[in-house]
Protein backbone atom coordinates (compact mmCIF):
# COMPACT_ATOMS: atom_id res chain seq x y z
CA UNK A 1 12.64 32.72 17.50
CA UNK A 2 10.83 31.89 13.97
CA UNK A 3 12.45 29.12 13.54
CA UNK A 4 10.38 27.26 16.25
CA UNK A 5 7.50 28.32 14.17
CA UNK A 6 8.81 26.77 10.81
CA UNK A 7 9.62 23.27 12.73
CA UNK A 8 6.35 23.41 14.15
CA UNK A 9 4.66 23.56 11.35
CA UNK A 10 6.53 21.08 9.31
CA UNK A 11 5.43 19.05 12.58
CA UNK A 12 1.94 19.62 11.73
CA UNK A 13 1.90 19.36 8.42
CA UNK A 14 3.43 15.50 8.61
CA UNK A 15 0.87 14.56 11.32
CA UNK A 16 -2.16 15.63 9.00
CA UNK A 17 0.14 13.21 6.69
CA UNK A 18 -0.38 10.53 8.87
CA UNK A 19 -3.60 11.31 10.08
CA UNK A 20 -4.63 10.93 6.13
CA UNK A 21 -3.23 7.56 6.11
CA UNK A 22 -4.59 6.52 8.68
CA UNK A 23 -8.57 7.72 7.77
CA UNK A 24 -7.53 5.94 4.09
CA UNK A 25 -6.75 2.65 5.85
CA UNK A 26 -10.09 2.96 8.03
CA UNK A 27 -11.68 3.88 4.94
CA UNK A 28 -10.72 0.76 3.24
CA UNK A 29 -11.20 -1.38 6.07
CA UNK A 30 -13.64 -3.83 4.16
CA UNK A 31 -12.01 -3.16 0.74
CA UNK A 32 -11.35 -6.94 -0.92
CA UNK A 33 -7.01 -7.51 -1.18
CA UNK A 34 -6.85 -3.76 0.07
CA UNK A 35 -3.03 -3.58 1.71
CA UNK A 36 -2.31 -0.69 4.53
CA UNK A 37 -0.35 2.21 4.26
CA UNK A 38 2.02 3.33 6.94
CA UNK A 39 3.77 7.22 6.76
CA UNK A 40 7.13 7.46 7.34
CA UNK A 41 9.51 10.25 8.25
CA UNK A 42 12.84 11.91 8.02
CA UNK A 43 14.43 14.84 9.91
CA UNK A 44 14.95 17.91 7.71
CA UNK A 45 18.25 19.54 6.95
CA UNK A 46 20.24 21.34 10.12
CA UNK A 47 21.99 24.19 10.56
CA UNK A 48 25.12 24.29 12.37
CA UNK A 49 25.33 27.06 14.61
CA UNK A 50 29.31 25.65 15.42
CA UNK A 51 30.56 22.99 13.32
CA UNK A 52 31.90 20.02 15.32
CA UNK A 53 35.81 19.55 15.02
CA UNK A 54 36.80 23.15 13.76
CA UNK A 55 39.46 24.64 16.36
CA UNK A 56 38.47 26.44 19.02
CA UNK A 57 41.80 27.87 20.20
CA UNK A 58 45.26 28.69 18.41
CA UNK A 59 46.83 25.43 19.81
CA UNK A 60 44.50 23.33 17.66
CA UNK A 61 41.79 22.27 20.63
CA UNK A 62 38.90 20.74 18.19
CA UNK A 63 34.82 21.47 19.32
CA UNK A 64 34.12 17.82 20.06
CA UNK A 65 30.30 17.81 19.15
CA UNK A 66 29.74 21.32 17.61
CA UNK A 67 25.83 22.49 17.65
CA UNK A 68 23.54 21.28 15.44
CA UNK A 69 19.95 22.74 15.11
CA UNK A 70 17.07 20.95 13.24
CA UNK A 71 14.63 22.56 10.75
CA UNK A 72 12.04 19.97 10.98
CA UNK A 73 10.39 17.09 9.48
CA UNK A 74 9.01 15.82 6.23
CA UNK A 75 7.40 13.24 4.53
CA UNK A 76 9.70 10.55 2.84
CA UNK A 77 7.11 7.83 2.10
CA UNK A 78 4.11 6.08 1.99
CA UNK A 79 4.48 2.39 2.43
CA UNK A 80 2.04 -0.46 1.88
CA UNK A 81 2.45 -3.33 4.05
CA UNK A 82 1.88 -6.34 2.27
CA UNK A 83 0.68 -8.51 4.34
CA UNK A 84 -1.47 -11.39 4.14
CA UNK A 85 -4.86 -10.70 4.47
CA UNK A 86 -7.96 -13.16 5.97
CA UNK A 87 -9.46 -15.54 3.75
CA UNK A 88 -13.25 -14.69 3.51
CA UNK A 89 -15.28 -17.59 2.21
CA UNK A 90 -18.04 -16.33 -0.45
CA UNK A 91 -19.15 -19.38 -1.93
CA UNK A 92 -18.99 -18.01 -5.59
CA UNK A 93 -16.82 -20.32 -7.49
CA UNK A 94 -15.12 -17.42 -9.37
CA UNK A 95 -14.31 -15.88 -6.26
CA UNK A 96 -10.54 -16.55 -5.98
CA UNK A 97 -8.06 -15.30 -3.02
CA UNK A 98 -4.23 -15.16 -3.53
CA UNK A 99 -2.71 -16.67 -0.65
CA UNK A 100 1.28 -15.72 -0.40
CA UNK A 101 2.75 -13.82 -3.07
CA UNK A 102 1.30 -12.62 -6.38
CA UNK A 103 -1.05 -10.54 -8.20
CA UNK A 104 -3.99 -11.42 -10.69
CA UNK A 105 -3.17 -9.39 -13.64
CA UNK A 106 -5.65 -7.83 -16.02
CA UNK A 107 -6.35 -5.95 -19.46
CA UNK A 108 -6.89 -2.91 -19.47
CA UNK A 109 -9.61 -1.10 -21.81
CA UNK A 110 -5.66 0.87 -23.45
CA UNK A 111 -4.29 -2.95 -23.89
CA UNK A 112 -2.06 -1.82 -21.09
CA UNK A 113 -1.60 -4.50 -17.89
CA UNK A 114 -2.73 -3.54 -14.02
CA UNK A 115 -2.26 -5.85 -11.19
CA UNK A 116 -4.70 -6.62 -8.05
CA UNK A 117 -5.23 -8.55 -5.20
CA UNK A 118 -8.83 -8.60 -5.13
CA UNK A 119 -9.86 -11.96 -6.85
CA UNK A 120 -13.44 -10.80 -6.81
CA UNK A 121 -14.27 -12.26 -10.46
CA UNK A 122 -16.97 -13.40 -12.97
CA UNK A 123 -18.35 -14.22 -16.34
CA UNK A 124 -18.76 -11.48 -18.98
CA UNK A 125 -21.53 -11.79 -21.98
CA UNK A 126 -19.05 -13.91 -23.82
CA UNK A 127 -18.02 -16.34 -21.42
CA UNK A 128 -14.66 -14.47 -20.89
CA UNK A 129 -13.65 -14.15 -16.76
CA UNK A 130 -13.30 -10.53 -15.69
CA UNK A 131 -12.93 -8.29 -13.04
CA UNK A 132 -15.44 -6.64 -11.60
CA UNK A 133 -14.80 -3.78 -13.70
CA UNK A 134 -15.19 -5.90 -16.40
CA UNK A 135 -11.86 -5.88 -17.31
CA UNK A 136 -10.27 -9.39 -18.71
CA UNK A 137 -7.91 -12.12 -16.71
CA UNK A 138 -4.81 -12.38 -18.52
CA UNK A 139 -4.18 -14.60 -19.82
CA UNK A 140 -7.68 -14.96 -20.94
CA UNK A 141 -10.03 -17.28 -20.29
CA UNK A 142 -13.48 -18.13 -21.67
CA UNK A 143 -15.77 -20.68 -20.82
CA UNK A 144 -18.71 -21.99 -23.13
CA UNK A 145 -22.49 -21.18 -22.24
CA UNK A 146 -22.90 -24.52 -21.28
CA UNK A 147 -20.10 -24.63 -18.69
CA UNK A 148 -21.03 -26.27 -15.50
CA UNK A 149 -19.08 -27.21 -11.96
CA UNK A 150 -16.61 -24.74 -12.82
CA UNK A 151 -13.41 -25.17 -10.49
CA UNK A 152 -10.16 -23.73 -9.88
CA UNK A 153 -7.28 -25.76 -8.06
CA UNK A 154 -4.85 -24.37 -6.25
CA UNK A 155 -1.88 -24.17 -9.10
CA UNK A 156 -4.94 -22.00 -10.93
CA UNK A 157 -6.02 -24.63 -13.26
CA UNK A 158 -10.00 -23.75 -14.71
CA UNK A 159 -11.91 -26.54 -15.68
CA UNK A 160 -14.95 -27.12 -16.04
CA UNK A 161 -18.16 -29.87 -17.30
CA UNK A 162 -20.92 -29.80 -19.71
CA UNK A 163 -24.10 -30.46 -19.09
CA UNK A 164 -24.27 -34.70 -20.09
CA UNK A 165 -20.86 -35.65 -19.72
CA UNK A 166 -18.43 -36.26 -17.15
CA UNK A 167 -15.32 -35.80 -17.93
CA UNK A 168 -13.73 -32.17 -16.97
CA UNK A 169 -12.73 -29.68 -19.71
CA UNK A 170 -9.61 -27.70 -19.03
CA UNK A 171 -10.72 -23.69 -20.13
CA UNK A 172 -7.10 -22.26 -19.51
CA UNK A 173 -4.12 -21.43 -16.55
CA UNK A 174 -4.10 -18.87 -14.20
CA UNK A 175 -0.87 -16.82 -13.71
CA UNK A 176 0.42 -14.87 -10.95
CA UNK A 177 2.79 -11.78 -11.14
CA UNK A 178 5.38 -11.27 -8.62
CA UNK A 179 7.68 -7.89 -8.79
CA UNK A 180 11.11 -7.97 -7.18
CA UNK A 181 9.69 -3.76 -4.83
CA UNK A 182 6.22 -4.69 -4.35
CA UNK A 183 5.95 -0.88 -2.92
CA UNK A 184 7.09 0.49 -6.73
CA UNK A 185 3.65 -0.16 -7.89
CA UNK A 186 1.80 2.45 -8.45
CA UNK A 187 -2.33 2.75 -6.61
CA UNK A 188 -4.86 3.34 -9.49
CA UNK A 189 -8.10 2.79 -7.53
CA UNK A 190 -10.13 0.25 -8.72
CA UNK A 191 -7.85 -2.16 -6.35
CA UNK A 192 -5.59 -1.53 -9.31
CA UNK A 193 -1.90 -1.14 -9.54
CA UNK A 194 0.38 -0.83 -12.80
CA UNK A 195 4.23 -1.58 -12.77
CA UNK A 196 7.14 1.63 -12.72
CA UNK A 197 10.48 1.59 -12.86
CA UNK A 198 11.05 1.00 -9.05
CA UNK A 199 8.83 -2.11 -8.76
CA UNK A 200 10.51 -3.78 -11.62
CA UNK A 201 9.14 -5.74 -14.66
CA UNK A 202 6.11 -8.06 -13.51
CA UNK A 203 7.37 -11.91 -13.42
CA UNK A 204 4.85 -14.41 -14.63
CA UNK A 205 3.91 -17.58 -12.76
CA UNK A 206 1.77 -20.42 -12.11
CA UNK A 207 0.79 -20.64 -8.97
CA UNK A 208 1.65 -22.52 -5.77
CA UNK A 209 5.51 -22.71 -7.92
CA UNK A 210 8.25 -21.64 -6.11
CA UNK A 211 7.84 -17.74 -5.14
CA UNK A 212 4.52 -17.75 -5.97
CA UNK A 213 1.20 -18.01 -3.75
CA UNK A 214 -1.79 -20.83 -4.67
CA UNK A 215 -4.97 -19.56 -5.05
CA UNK A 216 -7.93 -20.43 -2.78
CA UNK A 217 -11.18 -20.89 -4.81
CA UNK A 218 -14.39 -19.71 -3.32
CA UNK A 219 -12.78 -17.11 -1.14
CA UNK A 220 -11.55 -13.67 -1.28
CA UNK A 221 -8.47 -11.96 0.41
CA UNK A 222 -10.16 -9.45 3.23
CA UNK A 223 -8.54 -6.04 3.94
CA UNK A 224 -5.22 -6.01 6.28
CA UNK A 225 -6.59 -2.70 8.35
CA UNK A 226 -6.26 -3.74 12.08
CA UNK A 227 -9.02 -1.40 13.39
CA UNK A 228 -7.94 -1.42 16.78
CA UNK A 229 -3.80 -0.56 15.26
CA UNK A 230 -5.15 2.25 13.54
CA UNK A 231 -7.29 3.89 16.57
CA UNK A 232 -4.15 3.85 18.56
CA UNK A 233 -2.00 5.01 15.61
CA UNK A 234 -4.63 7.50 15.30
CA UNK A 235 -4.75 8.95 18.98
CA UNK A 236 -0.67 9.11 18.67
CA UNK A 237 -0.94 11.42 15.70
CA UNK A 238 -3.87 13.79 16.84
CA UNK A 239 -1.59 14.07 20.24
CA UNK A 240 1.72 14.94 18.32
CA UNK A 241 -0.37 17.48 16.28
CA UNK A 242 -1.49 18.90 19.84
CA UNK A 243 2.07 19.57 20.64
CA UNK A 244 3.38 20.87 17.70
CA UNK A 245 0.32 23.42 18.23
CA UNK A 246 1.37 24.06 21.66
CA UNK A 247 4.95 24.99 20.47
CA UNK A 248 3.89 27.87 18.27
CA UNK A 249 1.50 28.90 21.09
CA UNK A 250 4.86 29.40 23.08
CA UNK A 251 6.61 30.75 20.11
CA UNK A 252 3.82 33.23 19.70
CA UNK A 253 3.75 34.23 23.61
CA UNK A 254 7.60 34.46 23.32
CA UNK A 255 7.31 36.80 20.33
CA UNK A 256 4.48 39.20 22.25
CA UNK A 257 6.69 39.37 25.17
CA UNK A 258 9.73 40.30 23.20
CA UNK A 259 7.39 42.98 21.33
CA UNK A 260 6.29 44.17 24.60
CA UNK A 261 9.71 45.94 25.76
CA UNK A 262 9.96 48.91 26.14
């Protein structure tokens, strides 16, 4: 009879899972290159109350599907889905979307790389483009005081003119990363991710090259949260938490009847 109790709680315990997921990707539903998370699930281990094809008489009959009784659920993941998000046009000529595959990838204040989606950049005191942390494009690029018409094609070429003249001045390249298990990057906040183990080594490239997105000048990626996905997702997981509840409310009536007998 406590068993039901134990399953029903590992029930709950995942919903609140998902419901967490879910309020994150509401949270970040305006969040620039944000990516949404989806929960997944696996059974728990069972317990075989008769193994299926032991023998079940002396002249070798087998038990042709035994009994097998579940202990629950748990967590196995958290998954982004990496979608492409809506262009949203700003205007701002360092404002730069990724469209297809890749990541901007910047320097951090340890010297140590993090990758991002959100292409939400501009001009430090020096002339150097940053994030809006502050923190460097690699590879870096600076542009003089002067700088004017500032423009970024699609294969993430900066150029630029100076006041008097005419002819364009290239200030550096752009570069993409691209990781072979986009989902083995690790979150940092900050629209930040940093490579592991499981997403691989980060594999530099100019964009719009094969396996590698172009960039969009003037725009910026929007978040991939489907508001109206997530309500319904959201209503699903508040109504398997219900249930769950409801099953140690039986348990629990079970139990006071069985303590009941006299």
């Amino acid at each position: 009879m406590m068993r039901s109790l134990d399953i029903a709680g590992t029930g709950m315990q995942a919903q609140t899972t998902n419901v967490d997921t879910i309020a994150n990707n509401i949270a970040n539903m305006t969040t620039t290159g944000y990516k949404r998370r989806r929960a997944e699930f696996q059974d728990l281990i069972y317990q075989d109350l008769r193994r299926a094809g032991t023998m079940s008489s002396d002249t070798g009959d087998l038990v042709p599907a035994g009994a097998q009784l579940g202990l629950g659920v748990r967590t196995a993941g958290i998954y982004r889905i990496n979608e492409q998000g809506t262009l949203d046009q700003t205007g701002n000529s360092l404002d730069m979307a990724i469209e297809g595959r890749g990541y901007f990838r910047v320097t951090l204040p340890s010297g140590e790389y993090a990758y991002t989606r959100d292409g939400t950049f501009s001009l430090s005191q020096d002339g150097t483009i940053v994030s809006a942390d502050g923190y460097p494009l690699s590879p870096n690029i600076s542009l003089p005081n002067n700088a004017e018409n500032i423009t970024v094609d699609q294969s993430g070429q900066v150029q630029y003119t100076i006041s008097g003249q005419t002819t364009a001045q290239v200030a550096g390249q752009i570069q993409l990363a691209t990781f072979q298990n986009e989902n083995g990057l690790a979150a940092m906040g900050q629209n930040l991710f940093t490579e592991t183990t499981s997403s691989g080594t980060a594999n530099l490239g100019t964009p719009q090259s094969v396996g590698y997105g172009s960039l969009r000048q003037g725009f910026v990626e929007e978040s991939s949260v489907n508001v109206v996905t997530e309500i319904t997702n959201l209503i699903s997981a508040q109504r398997a938490y219900e249930m769950n509840s409801k099953v140690i409310t039986a348990a629990d009536q079970m139990l006071q009847t069985l303590t009941g007998l006299k």
